[in-house]
PDB file of N, CA and C in Angstrom:
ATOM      1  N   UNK A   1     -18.138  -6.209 -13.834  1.00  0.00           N
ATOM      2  CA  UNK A   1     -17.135  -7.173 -14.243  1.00  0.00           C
ATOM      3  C   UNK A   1     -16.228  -7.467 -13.040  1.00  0.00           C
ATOM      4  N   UNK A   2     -15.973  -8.471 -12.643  1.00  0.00           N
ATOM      5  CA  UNK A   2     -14.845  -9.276 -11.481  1.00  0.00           C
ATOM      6  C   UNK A   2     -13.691  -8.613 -11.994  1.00  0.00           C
ATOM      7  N   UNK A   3     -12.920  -8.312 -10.748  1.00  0.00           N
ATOM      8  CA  UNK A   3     -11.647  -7.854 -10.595  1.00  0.00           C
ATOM      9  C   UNK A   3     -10.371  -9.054 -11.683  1.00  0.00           C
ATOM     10  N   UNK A   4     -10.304 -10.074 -11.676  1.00  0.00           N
ATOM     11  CA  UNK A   4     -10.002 -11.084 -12.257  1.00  0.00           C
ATOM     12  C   UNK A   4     -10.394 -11.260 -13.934  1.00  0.00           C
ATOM     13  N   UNK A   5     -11.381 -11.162 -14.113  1.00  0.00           N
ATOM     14  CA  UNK A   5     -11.989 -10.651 -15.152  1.00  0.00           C
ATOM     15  C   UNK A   5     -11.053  -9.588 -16.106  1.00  0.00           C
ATOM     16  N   UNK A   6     -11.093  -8.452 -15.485  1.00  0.00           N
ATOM     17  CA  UNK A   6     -10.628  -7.058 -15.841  1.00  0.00           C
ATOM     18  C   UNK A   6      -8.982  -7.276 -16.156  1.00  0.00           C
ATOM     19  N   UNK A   7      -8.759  -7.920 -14.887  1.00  0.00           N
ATOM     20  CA  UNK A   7      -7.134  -8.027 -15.130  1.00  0.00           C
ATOM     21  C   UNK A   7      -6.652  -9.270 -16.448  1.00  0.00           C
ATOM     22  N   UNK A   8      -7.324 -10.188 -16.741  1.00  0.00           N
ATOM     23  CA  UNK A   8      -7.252 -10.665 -18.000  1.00  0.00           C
ATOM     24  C   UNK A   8      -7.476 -10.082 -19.294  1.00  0.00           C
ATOM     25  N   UNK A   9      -8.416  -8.989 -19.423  1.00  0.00           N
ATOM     26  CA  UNK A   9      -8.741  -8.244 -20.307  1.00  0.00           C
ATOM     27  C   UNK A   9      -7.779  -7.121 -20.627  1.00  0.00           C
ATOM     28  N   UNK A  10      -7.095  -6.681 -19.236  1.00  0.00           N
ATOM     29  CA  UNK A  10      -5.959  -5.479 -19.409  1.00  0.00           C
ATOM     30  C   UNK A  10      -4.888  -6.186 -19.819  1.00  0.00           C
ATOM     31  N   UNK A  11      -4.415  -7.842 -19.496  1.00  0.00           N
ATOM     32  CA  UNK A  11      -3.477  -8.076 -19.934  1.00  0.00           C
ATOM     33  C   UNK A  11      -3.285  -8.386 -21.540  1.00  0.00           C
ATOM     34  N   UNK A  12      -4.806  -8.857 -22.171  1.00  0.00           N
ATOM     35  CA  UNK A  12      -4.633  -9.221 -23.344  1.00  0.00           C
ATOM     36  C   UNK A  12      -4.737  -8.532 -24.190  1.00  0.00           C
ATOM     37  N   UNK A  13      -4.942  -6.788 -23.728  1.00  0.00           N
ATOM     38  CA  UNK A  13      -5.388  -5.691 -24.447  1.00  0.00           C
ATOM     39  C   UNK A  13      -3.392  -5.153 -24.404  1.00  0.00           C
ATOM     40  N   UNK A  14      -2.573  -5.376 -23.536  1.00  0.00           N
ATOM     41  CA  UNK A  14      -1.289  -5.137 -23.310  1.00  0.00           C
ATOM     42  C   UNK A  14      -0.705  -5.599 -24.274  1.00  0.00           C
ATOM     43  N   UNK A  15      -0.925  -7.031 -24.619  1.00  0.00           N
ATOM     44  CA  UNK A  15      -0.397  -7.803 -25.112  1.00  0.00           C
ATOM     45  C   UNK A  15      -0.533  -7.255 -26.897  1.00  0.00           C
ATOM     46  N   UNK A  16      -1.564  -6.924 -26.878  1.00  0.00           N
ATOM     47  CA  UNK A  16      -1.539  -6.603 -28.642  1.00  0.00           C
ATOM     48  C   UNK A  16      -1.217  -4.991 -28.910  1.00  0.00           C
ATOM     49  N   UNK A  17      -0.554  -4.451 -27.923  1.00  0.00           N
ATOM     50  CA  UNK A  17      -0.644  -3.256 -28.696  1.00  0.00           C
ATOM     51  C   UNK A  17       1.078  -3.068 -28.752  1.00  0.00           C
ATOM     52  N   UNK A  18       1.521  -1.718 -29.792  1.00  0.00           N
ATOM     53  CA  UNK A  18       2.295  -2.005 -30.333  1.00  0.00           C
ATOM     54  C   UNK A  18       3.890  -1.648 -29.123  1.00  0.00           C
ATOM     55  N   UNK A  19       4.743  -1.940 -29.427  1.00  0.00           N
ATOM     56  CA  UNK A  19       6.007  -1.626 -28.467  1.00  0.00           C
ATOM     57  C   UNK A  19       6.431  -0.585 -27.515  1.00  0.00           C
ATOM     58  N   UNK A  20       5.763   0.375 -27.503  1.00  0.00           N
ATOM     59  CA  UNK A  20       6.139   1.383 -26.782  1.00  0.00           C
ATOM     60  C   UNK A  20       5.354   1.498 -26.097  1.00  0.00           C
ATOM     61  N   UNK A  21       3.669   1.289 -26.354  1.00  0.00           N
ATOM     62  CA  UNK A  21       2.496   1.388 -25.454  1.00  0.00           C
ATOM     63  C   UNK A  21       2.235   0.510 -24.134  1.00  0.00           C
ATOM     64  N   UNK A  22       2.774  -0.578 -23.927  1.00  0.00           N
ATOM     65  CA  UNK A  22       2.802  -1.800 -23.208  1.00  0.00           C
ATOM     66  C   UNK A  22       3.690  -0.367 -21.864  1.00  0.00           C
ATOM     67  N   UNK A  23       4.639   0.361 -22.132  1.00  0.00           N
ATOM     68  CA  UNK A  23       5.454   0.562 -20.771  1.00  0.00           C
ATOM     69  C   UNK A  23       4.706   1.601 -20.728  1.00  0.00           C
ATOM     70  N   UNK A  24       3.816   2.445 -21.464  1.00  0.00           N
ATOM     71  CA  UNK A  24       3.279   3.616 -21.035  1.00  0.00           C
ATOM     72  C   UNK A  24       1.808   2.778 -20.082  1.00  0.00           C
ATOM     73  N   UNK A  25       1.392   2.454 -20.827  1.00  0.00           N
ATOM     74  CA  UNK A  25       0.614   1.210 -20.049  1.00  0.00           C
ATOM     75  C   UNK A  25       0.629   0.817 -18.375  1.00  0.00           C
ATOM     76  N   UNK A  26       1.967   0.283 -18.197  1.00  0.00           N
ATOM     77  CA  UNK A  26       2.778   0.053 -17.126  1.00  0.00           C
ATOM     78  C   UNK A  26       2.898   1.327 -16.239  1.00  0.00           C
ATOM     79  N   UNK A  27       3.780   2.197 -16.812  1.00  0.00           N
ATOM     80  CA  UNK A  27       3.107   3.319 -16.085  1.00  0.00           C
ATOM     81  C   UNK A  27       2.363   3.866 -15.406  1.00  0.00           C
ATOM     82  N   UNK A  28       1.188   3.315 -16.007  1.00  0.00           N
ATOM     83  CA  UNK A  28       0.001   4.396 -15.687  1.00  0.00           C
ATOM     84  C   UNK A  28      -0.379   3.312 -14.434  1.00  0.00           C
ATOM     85  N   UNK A  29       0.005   2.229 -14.967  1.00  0.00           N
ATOM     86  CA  UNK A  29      -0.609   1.017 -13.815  1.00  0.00           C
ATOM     87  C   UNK A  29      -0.052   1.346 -12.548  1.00  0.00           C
ATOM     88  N   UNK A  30       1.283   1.554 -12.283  1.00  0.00           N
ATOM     89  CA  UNK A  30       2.097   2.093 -11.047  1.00  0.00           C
ATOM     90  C   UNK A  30       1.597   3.206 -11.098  1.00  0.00           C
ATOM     91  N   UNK A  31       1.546   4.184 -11.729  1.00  0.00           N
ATOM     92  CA  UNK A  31       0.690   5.217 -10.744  1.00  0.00           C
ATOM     93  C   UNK A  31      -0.896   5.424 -10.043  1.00  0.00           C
ATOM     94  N   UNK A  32      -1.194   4.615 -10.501  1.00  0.00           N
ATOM     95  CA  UNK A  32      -2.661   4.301 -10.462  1.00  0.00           C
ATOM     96  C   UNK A  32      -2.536   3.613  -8.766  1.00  0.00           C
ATOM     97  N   UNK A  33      -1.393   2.763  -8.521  1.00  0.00           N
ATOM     98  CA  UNK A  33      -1.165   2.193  -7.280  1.00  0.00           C
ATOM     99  C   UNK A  33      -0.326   2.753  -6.499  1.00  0.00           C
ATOM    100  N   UNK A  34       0.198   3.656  -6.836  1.00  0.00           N
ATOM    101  CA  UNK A  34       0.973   4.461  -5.832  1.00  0.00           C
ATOM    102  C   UNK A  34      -0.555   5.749  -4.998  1.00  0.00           C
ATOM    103  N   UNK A  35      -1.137   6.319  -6.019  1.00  0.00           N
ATOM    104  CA  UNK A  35      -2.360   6.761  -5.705  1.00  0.00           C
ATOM    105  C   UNK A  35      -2.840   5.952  -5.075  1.00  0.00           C
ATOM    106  N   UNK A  36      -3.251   4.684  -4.935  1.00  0.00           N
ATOM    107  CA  UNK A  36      -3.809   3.960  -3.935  1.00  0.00           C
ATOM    108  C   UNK A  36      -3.615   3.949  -2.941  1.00  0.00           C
ATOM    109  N   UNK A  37      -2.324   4.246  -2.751  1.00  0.00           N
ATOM    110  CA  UNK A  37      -1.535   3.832  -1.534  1.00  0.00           C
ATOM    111  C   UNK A  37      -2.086   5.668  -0.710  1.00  0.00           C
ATOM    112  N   UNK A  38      -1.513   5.994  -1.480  1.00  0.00           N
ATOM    113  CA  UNK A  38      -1.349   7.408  -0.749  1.00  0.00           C
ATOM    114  C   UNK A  38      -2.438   8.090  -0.396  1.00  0.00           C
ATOM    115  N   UNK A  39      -3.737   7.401  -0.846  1.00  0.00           N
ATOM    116  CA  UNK A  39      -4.919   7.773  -0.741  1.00  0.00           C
ATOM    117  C   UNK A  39      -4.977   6.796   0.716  1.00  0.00           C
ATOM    118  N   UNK A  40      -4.811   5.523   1.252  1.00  0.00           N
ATOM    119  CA  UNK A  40      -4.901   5.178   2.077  1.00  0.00           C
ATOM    120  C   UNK A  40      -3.925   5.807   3.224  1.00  0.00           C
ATOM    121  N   UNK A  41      -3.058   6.248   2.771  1.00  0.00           N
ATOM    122  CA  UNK A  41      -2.244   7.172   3.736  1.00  0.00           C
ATOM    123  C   UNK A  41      -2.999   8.185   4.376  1.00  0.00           C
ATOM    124  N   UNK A  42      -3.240   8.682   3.548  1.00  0.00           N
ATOM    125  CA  UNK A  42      -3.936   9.945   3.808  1.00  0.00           C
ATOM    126  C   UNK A  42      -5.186   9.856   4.686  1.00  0.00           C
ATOM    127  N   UNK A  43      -5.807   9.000   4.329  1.00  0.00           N
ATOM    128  CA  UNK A  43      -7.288   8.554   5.111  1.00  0.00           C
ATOM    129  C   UNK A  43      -6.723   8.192   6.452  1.00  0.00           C
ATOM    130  N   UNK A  44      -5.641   7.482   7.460  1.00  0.00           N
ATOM    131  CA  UNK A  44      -5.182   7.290   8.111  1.00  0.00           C
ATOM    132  C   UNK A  44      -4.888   8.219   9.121  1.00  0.00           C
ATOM    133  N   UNK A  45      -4.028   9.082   8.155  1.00  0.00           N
ATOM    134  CA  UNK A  45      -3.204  10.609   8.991  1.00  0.00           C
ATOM    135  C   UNK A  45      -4.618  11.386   9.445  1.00  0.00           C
ATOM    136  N   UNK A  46      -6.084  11.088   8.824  1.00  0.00           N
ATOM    137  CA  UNK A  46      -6.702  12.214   8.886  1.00  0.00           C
ATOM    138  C   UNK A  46      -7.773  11.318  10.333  1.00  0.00           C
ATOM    139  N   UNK A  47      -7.341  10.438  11.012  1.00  0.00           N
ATOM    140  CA  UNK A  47      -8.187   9.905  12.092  1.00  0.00           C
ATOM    141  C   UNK A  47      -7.686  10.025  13.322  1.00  0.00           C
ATOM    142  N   UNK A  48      -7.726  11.093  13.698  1.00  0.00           N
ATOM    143  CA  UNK A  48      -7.132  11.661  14.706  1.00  0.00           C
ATOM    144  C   UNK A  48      -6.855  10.397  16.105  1.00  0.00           C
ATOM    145  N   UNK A  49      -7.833   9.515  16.272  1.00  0.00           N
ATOM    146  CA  UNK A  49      -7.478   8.107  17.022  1.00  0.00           C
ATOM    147  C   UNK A  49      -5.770   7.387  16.570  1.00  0.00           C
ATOM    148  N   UNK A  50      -5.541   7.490  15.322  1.00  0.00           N
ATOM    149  CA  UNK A  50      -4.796   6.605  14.394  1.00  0.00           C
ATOM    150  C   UNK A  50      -3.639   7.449  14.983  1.00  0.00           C
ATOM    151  N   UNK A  51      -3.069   8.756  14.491  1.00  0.00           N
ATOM    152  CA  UNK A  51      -2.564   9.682  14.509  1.00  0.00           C
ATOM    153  C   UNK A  51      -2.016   9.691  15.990  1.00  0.00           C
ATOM    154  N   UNK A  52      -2.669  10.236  16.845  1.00  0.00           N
ATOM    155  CA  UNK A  52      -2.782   9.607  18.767  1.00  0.00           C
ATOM    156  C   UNK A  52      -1.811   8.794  18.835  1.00  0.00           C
ATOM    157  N   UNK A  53      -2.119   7.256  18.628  1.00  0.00           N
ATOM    158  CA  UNK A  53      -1.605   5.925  18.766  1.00  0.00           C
ATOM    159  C   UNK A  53      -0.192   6.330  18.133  1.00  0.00           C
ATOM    160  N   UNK A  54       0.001   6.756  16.956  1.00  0.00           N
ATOM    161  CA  UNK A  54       1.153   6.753  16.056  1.00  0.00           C
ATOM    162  C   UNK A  54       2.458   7.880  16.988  1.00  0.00           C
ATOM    163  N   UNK A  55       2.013   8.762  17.642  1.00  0.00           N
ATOM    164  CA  UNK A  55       2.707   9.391  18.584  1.00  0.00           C
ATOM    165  C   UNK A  55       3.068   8.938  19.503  1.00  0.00           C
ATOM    166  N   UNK A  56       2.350   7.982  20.576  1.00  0.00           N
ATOM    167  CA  UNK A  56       2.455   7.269  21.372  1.00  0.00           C
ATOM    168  C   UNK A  56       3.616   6.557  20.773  1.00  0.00           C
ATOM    169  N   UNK A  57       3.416   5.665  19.610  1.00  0.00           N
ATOM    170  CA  UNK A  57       4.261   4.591  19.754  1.00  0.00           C
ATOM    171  C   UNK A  57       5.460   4.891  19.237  1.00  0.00           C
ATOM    172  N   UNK A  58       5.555   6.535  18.530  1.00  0.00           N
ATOM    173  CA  UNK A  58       6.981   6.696  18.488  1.00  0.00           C
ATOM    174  C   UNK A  58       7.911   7.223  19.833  1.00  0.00           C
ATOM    175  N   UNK A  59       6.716   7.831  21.072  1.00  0.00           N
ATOM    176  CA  UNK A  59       7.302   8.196  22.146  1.00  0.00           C
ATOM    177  C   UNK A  59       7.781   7.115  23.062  1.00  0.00           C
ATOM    178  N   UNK A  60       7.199   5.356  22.543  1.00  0.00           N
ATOM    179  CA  UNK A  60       7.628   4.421  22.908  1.00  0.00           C
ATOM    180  C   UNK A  60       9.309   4.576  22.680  1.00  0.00           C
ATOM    181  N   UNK A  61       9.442   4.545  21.170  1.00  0.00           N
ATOM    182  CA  UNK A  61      10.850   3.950  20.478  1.00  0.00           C
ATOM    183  C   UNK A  61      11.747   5.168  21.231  1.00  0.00           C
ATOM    184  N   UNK A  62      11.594   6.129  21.684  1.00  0.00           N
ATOM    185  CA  UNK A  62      12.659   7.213  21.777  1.00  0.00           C
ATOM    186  C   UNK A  62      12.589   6.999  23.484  1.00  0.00           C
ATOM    187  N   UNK A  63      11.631   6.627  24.086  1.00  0.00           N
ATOM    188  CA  UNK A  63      12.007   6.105  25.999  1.00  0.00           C
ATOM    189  C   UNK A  63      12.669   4.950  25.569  1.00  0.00           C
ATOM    190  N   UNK A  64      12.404   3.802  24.445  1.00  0.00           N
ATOM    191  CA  UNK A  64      13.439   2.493  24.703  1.00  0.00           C
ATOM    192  C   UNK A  64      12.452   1.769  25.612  1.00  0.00           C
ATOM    193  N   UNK A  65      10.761   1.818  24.982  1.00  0.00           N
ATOM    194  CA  UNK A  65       9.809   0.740  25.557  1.00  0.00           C
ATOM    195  C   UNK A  65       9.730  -0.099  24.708  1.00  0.00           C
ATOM    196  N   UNK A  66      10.220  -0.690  23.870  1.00  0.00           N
ATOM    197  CA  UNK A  66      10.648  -1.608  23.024  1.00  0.00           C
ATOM    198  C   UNK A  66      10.695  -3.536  23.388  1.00  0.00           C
ATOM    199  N   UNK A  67       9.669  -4.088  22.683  1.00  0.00           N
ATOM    200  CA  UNK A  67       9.998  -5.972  23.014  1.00  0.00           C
ATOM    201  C   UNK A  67      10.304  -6.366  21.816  1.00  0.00           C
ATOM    202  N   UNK A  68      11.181  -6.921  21.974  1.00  0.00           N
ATOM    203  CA  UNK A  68      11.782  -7.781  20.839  1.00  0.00           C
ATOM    204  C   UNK A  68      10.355  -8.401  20.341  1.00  0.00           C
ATOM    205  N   UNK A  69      10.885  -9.086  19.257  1.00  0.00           N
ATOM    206  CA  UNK A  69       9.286  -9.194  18.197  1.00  0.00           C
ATOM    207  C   UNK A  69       9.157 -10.813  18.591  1.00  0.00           C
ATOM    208  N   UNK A  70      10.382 -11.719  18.950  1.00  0.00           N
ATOM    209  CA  UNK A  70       9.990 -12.890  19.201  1.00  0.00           C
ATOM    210  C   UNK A  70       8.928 -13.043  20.317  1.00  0.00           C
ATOM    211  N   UNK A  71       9.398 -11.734  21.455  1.00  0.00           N
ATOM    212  CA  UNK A  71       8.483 -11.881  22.800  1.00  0.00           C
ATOM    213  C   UNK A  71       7.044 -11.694  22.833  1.00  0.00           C
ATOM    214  N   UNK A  72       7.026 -10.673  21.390  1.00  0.00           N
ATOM    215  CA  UNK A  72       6.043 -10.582  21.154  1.00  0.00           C
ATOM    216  C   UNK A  72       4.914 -11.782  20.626  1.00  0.00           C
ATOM    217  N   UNK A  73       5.873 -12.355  19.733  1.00  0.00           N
ATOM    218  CA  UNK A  73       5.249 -13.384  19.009  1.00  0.00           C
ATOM    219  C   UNK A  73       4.974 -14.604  19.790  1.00  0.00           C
ATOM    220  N   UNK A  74       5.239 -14.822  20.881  1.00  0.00           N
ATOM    221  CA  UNK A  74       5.210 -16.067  22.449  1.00  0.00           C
ATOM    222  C   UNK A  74       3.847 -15.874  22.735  1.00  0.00           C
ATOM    223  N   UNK A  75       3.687 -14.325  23.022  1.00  0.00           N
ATOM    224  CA  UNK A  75       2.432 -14.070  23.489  1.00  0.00           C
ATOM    225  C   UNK A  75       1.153 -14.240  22.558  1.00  0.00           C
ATOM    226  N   UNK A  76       1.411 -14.407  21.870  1.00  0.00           N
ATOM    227  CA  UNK A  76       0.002 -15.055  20.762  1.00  0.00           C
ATOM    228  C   UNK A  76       0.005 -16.140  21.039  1.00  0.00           C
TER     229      UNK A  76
END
């Protein structure tokens, strides 16, 4: 079933059930996407390339190797 699909079906299955179930519902939906997230976090922290770079560029911000974002944005 299409992603689009599903999300019409969750909404109209929301829609009929009774008052209290709709926010438990909701609920579960935000956690379901916070897990998403943190699952992509996690996959990130664990690529030691990614991780590398992410040190680097905070050892940028604390020397003050820093370009403003417009200068950045010229160069595209």
């Amino acid at each position: 079933m299409r992603k689009a699909d599903l999300q019409r079906r969750a909404v109209t299955i929301i829609e009929q059930l009774s008052t209290e179930k709709p926010k438990i519902a909701n609920d579960y939906s935000a956690y379901l996407q916070d897990k998403e997230a943190w699952e992509a976090t996690h996959e990130l922290t664990n690529d030691p390339g990614i991780v590398k770079s992410l040190e680097r560029a905070e050892a940028d911000v604390k020397a003050g190797r820093l370009k403003h974002w417009s200068d950045v944005r010229r160069d595209l």
